[in-house]
C-alpha atoms as a PDB file:
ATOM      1  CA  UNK A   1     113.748 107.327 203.397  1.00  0.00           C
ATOM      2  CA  UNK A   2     110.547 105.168 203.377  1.00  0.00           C
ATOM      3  CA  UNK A   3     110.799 101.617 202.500  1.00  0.00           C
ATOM      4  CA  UNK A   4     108.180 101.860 200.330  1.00  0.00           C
ATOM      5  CA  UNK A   5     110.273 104.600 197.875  1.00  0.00           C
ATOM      6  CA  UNK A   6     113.618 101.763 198.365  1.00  0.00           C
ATOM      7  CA  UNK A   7     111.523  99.092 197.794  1.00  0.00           C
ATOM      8  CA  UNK A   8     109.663 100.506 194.188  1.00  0.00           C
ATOM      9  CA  UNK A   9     113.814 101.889 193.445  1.00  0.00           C
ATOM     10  CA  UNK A  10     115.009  98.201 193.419  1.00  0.00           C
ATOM     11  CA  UNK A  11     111.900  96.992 191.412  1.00  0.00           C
ATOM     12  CA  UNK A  12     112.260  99.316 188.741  1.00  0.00           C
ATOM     13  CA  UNK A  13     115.729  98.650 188.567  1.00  0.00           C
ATOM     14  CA  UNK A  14     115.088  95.016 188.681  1.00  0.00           C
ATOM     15  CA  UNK A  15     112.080  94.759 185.537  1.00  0.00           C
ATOM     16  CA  UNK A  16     113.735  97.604 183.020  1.00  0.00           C
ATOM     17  CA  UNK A  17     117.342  95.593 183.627  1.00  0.00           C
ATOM     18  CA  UNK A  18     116.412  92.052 183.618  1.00  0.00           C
ATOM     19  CA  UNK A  19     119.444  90.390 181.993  1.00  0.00           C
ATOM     20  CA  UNK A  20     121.747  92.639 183.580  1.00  0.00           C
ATOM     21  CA  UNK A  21     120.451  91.605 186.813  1.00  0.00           C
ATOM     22  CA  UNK A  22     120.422  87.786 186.004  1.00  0.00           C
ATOM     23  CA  UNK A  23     124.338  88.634 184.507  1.00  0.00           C
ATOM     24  CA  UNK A  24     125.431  89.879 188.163  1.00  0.00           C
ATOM     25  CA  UNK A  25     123.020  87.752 190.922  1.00  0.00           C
ATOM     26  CA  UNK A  26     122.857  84.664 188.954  1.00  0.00           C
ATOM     27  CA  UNK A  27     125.653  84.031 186.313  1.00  0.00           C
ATOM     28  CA  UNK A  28     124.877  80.242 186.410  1.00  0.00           C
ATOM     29  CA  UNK A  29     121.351  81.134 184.655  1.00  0.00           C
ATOM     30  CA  UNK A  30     123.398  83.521 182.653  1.00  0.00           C
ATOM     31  CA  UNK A  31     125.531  81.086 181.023  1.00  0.00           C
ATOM     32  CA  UNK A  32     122.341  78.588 180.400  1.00  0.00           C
ATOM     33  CA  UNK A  33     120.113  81.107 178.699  1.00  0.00           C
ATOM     34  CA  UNK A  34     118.268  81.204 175.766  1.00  0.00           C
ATOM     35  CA  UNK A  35     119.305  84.675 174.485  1.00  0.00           C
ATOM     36  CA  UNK A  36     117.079  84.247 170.696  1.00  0.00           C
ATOM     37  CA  UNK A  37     113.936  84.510 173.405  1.00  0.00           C
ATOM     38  CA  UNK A  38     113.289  87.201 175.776  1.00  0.00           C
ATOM     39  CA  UNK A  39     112.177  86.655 179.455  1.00  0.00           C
ATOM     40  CA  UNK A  40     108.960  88.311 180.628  1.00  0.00           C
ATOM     41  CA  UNK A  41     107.240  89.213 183.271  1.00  0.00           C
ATOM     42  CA  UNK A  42     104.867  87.117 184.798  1.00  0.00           C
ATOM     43  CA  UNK A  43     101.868  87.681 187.215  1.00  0.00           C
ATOM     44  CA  UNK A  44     103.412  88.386 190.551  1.00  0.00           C
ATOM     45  CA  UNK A  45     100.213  88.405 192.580  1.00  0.00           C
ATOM     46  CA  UNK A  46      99.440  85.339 194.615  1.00  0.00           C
ATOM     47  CA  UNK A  47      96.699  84.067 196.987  1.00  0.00           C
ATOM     48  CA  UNK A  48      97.580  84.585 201.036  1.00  0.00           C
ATOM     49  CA  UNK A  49      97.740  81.140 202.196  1.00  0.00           C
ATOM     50  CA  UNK A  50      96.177  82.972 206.127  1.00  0.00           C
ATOM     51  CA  UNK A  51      94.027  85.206 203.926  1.00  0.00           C
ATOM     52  CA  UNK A  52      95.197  88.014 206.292  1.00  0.00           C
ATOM     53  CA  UNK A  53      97.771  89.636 204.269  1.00  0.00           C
ATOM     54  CA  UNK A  54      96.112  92.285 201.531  1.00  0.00           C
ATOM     55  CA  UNK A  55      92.738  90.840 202.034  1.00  0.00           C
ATOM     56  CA  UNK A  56      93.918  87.587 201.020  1.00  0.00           C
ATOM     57  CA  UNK A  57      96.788  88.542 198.514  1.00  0.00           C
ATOM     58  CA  UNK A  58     100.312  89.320 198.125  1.00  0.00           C
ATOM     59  CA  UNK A  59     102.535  91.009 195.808  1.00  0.00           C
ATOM     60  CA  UNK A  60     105.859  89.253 195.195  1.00  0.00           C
ATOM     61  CA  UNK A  61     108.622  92.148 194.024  1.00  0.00           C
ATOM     62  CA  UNK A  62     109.506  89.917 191.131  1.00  0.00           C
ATOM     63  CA  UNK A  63     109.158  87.106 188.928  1.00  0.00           C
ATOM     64  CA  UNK A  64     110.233  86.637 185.718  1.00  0.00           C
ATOM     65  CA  UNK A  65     110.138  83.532 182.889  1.00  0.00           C
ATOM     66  CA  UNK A  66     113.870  83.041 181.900  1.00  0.00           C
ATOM     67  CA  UNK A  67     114.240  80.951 178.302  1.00  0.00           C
ATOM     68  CA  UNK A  68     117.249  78.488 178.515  1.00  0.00           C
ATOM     69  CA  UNK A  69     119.235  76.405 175.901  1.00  0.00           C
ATOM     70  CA  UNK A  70     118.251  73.328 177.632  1.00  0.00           C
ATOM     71  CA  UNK A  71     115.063  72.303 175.497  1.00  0.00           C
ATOM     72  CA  UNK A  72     112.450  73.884 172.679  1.00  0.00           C
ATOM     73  CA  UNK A  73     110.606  75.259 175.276  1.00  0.00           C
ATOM     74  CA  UNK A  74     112.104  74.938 178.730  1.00  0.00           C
ATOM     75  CA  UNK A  75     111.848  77.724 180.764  1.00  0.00           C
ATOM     76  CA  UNK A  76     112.138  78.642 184.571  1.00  0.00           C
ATOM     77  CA  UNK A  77     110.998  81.204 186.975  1.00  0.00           C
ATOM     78  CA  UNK A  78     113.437  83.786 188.523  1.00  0.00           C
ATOM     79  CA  UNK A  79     111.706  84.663 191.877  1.00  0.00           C
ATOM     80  CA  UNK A  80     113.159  87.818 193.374  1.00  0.00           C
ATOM     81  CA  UNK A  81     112.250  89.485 196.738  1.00  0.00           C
ATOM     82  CA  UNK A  82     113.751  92.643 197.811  1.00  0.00           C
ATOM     83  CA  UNK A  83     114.049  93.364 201.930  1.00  0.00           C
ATOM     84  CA  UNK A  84     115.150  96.391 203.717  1.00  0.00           C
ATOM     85  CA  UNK A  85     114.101  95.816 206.943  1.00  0.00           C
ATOM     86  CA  UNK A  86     113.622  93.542 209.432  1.00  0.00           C
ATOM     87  CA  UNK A  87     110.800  90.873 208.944  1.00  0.00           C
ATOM     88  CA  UNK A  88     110.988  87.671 211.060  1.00  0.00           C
ATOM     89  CA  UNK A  89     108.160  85.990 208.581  1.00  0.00           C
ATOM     90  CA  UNK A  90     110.320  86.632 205.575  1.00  0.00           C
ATOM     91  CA  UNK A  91     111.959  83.426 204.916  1.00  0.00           C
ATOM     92  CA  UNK A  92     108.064  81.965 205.532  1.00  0.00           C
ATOM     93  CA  UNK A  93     107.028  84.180 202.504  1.00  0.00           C
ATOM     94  CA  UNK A  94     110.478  83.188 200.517  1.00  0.00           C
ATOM     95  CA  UNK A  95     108.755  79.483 200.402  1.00  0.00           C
ATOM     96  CA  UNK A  96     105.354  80.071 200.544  1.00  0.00           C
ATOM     97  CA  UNK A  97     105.919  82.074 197.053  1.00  0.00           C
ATOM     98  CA  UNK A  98     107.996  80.145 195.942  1.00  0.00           C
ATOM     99  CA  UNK A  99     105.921  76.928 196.481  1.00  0.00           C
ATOM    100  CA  UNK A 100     102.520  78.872 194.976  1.00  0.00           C
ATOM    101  CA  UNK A 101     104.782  79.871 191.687  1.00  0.00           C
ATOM    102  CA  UNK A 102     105.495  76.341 191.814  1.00  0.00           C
ATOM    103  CA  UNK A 103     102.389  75.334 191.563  1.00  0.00           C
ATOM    104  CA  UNK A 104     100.362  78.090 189.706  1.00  0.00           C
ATOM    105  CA  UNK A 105     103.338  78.397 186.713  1.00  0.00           C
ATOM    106  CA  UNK A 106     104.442  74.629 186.247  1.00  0.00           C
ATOM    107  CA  UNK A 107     107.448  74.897 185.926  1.00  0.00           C
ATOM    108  CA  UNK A 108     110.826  75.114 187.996  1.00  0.00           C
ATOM    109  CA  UNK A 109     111.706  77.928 189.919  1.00  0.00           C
ATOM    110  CA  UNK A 110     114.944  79.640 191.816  1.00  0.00           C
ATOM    111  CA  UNK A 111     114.229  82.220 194.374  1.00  0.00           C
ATOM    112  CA  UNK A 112     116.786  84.999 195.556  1.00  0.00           C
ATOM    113  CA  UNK A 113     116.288  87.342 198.292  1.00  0.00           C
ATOM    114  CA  UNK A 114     118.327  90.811 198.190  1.00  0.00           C
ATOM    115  CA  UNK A 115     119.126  92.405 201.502  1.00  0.00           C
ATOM    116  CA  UNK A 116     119.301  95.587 200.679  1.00  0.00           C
ATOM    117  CA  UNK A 117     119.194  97.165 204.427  1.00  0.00           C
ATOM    118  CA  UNK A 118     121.954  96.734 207.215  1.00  0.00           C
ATOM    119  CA  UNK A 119     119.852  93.452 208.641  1.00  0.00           C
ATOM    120  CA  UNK A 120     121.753  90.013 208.915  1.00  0.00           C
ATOM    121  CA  UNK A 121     120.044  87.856 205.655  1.00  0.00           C
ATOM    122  CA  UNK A 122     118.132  84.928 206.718  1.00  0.00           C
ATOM    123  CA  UNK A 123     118.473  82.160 203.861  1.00  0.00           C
ATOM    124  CA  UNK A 124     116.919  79.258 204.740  1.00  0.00           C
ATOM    125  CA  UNK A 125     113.342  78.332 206.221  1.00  0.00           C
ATOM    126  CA  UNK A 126     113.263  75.569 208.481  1.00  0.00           C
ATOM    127  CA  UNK A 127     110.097  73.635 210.218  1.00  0.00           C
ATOM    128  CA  UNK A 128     109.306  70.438 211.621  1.00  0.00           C
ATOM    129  CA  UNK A 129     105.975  68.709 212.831  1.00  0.00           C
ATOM    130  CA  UNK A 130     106.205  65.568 214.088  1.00  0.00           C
ATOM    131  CA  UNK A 131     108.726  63.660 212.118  1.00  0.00           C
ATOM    132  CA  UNK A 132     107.927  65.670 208.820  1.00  0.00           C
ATOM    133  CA  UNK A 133     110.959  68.262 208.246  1.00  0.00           C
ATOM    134  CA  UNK A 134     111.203  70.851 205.921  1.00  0.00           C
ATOM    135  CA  UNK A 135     114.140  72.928 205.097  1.00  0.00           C
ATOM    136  CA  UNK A 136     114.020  75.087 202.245  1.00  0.00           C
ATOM    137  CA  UNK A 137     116.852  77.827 201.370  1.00  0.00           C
ATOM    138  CA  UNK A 138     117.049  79.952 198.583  1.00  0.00           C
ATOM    139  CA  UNK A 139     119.888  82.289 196.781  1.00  0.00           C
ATOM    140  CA  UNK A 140     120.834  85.549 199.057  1.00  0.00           C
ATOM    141  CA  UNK A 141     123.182  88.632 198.370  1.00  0.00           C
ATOM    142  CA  UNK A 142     123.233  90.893 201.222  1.00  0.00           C
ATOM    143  CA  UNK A 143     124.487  94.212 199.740  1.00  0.00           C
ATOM    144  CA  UNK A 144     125.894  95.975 203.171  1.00  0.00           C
ATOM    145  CA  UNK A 145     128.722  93.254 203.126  1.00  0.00           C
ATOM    146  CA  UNK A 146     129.440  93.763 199.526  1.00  0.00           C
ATOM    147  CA  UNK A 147     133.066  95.069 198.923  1.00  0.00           C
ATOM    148  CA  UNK A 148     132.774  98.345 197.805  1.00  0.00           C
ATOM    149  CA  UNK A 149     135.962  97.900 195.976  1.00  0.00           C
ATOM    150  CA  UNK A 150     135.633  95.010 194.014  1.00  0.00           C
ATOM    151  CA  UNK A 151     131.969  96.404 192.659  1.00  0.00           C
ATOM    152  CA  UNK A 152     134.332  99.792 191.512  1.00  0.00           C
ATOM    153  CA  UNK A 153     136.539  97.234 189.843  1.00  0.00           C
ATOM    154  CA  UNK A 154     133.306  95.178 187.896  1.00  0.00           C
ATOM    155  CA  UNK A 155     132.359  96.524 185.150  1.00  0.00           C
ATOM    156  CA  UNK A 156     128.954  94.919 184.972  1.00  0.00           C
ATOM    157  CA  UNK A 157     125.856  97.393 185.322  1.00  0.00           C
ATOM    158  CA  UNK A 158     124.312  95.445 188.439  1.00  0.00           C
ATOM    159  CA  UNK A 159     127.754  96.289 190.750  1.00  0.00           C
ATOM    160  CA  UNK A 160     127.098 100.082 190.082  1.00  0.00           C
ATOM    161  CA  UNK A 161     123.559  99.282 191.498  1.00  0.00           C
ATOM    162  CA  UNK A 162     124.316  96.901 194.497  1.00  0.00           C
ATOM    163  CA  UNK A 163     127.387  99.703 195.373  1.00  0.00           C
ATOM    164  CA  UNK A 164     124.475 102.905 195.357  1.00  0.00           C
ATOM    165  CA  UNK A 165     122.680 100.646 197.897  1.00  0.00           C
ATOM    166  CA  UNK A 166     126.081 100.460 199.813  1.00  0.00           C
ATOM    167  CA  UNK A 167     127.076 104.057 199.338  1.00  0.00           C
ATOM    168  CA  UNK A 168     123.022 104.921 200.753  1.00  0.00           C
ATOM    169  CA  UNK A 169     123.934 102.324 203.920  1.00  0.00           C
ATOM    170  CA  UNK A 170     127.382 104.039 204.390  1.00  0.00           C
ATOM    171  CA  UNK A 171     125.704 107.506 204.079  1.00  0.00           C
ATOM    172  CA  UNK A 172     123.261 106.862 206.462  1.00  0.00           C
ATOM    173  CA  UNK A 173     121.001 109.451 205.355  1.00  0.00           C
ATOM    174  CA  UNK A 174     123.662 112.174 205.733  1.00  0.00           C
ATOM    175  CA  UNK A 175     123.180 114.540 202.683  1.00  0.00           C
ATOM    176  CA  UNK A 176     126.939 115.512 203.173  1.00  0.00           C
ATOM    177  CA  UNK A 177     128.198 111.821 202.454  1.00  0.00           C
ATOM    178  CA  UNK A 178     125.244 111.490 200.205  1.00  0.00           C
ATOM    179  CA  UNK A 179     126.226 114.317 197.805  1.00  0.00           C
ATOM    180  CA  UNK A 180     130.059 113.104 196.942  1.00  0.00           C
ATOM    181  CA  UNK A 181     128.497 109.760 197.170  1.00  0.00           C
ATOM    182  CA  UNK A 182     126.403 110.299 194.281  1.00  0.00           C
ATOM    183  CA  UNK A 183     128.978 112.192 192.101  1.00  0.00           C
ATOM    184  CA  UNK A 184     131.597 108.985 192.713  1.00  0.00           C
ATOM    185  CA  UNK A 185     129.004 106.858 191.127  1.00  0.00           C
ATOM    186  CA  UNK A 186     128.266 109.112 188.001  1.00  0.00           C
ATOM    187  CA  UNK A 187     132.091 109.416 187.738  1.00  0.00           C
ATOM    188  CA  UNK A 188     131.974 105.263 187.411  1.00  0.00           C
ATOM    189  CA  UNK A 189     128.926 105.515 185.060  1.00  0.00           C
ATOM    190  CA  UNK A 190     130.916 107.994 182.370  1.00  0.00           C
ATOM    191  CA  UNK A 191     133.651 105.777 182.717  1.00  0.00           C
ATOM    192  CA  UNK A 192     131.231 102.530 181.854  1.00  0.00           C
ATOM    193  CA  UNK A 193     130.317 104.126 178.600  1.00  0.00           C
ATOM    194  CA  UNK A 194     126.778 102.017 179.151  1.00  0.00           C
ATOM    195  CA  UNK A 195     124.137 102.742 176.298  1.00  0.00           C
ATOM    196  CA  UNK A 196     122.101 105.591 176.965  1.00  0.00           C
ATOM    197  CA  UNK A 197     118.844 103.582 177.545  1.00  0.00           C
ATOM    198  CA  UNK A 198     120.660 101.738 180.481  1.00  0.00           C
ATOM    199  CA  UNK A 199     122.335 104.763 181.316  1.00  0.00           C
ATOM    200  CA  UNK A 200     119.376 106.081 182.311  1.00  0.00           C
ATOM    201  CA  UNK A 201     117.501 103.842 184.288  1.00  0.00           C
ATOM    202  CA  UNK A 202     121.012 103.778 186.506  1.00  0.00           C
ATOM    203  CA  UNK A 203     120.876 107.274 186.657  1.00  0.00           C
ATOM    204  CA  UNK A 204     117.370 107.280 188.052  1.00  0.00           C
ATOM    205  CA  UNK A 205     117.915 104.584 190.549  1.00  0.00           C
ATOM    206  CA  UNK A 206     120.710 106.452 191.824  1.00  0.00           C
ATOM    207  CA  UNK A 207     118.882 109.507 192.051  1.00  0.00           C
ATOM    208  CA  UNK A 208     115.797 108.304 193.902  1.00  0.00           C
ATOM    209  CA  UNK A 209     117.920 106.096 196.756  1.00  0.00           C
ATOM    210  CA  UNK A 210     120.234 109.635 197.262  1.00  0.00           C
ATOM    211  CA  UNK A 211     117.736 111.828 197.040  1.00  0.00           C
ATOM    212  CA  UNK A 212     119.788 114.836 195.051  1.00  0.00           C
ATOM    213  CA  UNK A 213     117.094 116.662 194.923  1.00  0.00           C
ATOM    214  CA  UNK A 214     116.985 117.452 198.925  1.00  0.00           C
ATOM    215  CA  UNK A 215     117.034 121.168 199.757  1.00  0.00           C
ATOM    216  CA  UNK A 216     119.961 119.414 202.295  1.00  0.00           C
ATOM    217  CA  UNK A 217     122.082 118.486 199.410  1.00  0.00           C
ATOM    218  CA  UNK A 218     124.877 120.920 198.363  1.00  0.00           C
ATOM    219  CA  UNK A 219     124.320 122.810 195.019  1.00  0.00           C
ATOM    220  CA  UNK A 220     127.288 122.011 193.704  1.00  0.00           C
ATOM    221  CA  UNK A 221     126.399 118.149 193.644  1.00  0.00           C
ATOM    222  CA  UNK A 222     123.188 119.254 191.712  1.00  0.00           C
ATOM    223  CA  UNK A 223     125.204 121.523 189.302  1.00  0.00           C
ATOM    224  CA  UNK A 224     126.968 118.556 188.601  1.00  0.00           C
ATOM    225  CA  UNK A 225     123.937 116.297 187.593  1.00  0.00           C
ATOM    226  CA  UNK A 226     122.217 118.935 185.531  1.00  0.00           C
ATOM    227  CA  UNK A 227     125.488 119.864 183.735  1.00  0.00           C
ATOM    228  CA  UNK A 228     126.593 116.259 182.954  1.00  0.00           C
ATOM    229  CA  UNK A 229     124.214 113.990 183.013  1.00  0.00           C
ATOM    230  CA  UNK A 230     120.520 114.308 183.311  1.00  0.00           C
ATOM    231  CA  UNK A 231     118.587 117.607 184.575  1.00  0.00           C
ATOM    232  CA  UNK A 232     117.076 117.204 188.103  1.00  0.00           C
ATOM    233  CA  UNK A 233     113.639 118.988 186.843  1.00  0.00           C
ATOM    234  CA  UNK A 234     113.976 115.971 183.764  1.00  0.00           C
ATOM    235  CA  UNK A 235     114.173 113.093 186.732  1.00  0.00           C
ATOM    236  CA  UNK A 236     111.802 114.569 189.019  1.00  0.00           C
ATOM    237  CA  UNK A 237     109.201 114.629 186.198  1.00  0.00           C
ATOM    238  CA  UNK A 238     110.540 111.111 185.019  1.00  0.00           C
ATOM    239  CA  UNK A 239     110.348 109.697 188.464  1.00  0.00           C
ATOM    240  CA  UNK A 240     107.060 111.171 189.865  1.00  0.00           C
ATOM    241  CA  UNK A 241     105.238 109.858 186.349  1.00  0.00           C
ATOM    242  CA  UNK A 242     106.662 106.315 187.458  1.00  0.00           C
ATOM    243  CA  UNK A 243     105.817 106.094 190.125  1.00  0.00           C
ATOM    244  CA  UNK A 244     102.512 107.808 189.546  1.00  0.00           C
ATOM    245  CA  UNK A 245     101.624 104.668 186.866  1.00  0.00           C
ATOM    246  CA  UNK A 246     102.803 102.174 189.999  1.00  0.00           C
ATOM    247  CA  UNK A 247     100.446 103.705 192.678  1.00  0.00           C
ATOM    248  CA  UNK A 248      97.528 103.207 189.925  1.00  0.00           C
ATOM    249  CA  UNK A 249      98.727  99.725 189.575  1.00  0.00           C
ATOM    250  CA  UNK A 250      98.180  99.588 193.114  1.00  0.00           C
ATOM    251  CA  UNK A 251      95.404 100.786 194.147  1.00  0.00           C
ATOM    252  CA  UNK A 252      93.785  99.223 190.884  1.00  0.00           C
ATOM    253  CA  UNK A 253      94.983  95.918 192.837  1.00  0.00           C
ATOM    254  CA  UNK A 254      93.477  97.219 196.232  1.00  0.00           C
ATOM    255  CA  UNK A 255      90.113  98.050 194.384  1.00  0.00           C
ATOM    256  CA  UNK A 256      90.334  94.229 192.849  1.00  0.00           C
ATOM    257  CA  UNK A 257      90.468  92.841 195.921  1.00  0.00           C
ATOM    258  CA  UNK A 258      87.575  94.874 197.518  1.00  0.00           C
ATOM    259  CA  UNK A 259      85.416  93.933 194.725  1.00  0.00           C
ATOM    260  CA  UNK A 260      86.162  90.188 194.761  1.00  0.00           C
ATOM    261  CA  UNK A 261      85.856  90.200 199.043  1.00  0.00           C
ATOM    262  CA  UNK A 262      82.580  91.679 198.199  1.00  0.00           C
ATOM    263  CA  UNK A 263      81.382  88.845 195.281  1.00  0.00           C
ATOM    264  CA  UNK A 264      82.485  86.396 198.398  1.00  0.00           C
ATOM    265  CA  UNK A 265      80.279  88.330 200.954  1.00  0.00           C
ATOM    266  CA  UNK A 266      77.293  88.431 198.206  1.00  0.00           C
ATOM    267  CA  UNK A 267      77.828  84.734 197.619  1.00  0.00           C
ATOM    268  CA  UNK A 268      77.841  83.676 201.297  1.00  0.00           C
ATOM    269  CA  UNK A 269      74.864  84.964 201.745  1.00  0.00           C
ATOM    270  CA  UNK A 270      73.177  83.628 199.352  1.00  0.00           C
ATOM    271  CA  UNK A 271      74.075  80.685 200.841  1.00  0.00           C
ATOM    272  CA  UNK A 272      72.250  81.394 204.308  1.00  0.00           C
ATOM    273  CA  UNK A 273      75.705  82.369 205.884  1.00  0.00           C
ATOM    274  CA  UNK A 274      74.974  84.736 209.005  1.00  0.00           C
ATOM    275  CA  UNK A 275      76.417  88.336 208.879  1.00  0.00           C
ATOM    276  CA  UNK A 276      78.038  88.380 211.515  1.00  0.00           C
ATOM    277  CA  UNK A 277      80.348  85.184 210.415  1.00  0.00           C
ATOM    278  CA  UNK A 278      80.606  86.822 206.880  1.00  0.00           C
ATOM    279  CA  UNK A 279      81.895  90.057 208.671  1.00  0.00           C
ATOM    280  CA  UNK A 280      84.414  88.300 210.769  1.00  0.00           C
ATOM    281  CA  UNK A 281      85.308  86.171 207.398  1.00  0.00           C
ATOM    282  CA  UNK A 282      85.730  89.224 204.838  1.00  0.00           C
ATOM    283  CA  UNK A 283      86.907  92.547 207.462  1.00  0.00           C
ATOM    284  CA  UNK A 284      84.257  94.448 205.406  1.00  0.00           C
ATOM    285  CA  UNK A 285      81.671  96.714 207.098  1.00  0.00           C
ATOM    286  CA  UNK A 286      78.448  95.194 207.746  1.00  0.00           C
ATOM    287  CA  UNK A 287      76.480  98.599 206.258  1.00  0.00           C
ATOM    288  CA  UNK A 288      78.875  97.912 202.903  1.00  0.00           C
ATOM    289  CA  UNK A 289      77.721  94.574 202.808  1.00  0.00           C
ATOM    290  CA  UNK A 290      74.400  95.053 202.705  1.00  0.00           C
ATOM    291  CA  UNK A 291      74.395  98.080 201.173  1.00  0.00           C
ATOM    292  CA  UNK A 292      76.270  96.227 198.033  1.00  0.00           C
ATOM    293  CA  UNK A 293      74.225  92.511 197.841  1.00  0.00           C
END
């Protein structure tokens, strides 16, 4: 399974289930907040500090304004990255995003980091420079060493979700353990009794990480799904619309980017800037350059 499909499963989870998430990861900001005031969503797309990374930006999975009892307006900023596979920059990109929301948002922020593959977590980023020291960690929950049976025992909607990302890990991409997998964790969700609209987004996130719809998965586990709970034909139509709407987002963000490296190109020369330098600067062709100033 690509990263890319695990890594737009957990965000989805993570946005349509915000307070259910906070509830499980972060029951400190649970008890503190502000539940007359909704949280929301804020701008997730920051500037590269090396300029290298998505021509100078990068997406953070989430952030989110949380409302707490502490004030009229006081707020704070729920930073959550999702990682699946190895990275040895990631706890780098943990504080450089959390030190631009810091800046950019004005206001506090808390950062977790969800493992969600079988990679040891890395929670804290450390540097020094002669004499100045920095040590920055942030909140972690590494889901292949959660307890599969105390998640079957908690009722709250987030341990259904952290224990499909175990059952996926423990599968190992075997449809055969992925099948009965699946079916234990509808079993759990009938025996919830969650409301229909949460229902449902669980029901897609388990779907996507397993996969039921593999030709490799045995009919009965489908038969199962259609006759229970949600059609496979519904979800696949559900699912591919979803994620049709988050490629646009993308590559509406790619063409963004393009456009503004371009404005910079147009602008340095203007400025006398040689072509060559603005080439080396920007990564964009020298005919589209000229072609477009």
């Amino acid at each position: 399974m690509s990263e890319k499909w695990i890594d737009r499963s957990w965000r989805n989870v993570l946005t349509e289930n915000v307070d259910d998430a906070i509830l499980f990861f972060k029951p400190d900001i649970a008890a503190d907040r502000d539940y007359s005031k909704k949280p929301f969503l804020v701008p997730s797309e920051l500037p590269a500090i090396d300029g290298d990374s998505d021509k100078g930006m990068r997406i953070a999975d989430v952030c989110l304004s949380i409302p707490l009892k502490t004030g009229m307006d006081q707020r704070i900023a729920f930073h959550v990255e999702q990682q699946h596979r190895p990275d040895k920059d990631f706890a780098l990109r943990m504080f450089q995003s959390y030190y631009r929301m810091s800046d950019k948002l004005r206001i506090p922020v808390t950062s977790l980091a969800i493992f969600t593959g079988k990679l040891k977590p890395v929670e804290v980023y450390a540097a020094t420079c002669y004499g100045t020291e920095l040590n920055f960690k942030y909140n972690v929950y590494h889901v292949a060493s959660a307890d599969a049976k105390t998640l079957e025992r908690d009722e709250r909607l987030f341990a259904l979700v952290v224990l499909a990302g175990r059952r996926m890990l423990d599968a190992d991409g075997d449809p055969e353990r992925r099948g009965p997998y699946s079916l234990e964790l509808l079993n759990l969700m009938r025996e919830r009794g969650y409301d229909a609209e949460k229902t449902r987004n669980l029901l897609l996130f388990v779907y996507r990480i397993f996969k039921i719809n593999d030709e490799d998965i045995d009919q009965k586990v489908k038969e199962v799904w259609n006759m229970h709970l949600i059609p496979i034909d519904e979800a696949v139509r559900e699912i591919y619309i979803l994620d049709a709407k988050e490629e646009g987002k993308e590559e509406g963000r790619e063409e963004g980017r393009e456009e503004k490296a371009f404005e910079v190109a147009r602008n340095l020369l203007k400025n006398g800037i040689s072509l060559d330098i603005i080439v080396d600067s920007t990564g964009l062709d020298k005919k589209d350059i000229l072609a477009r100033s």
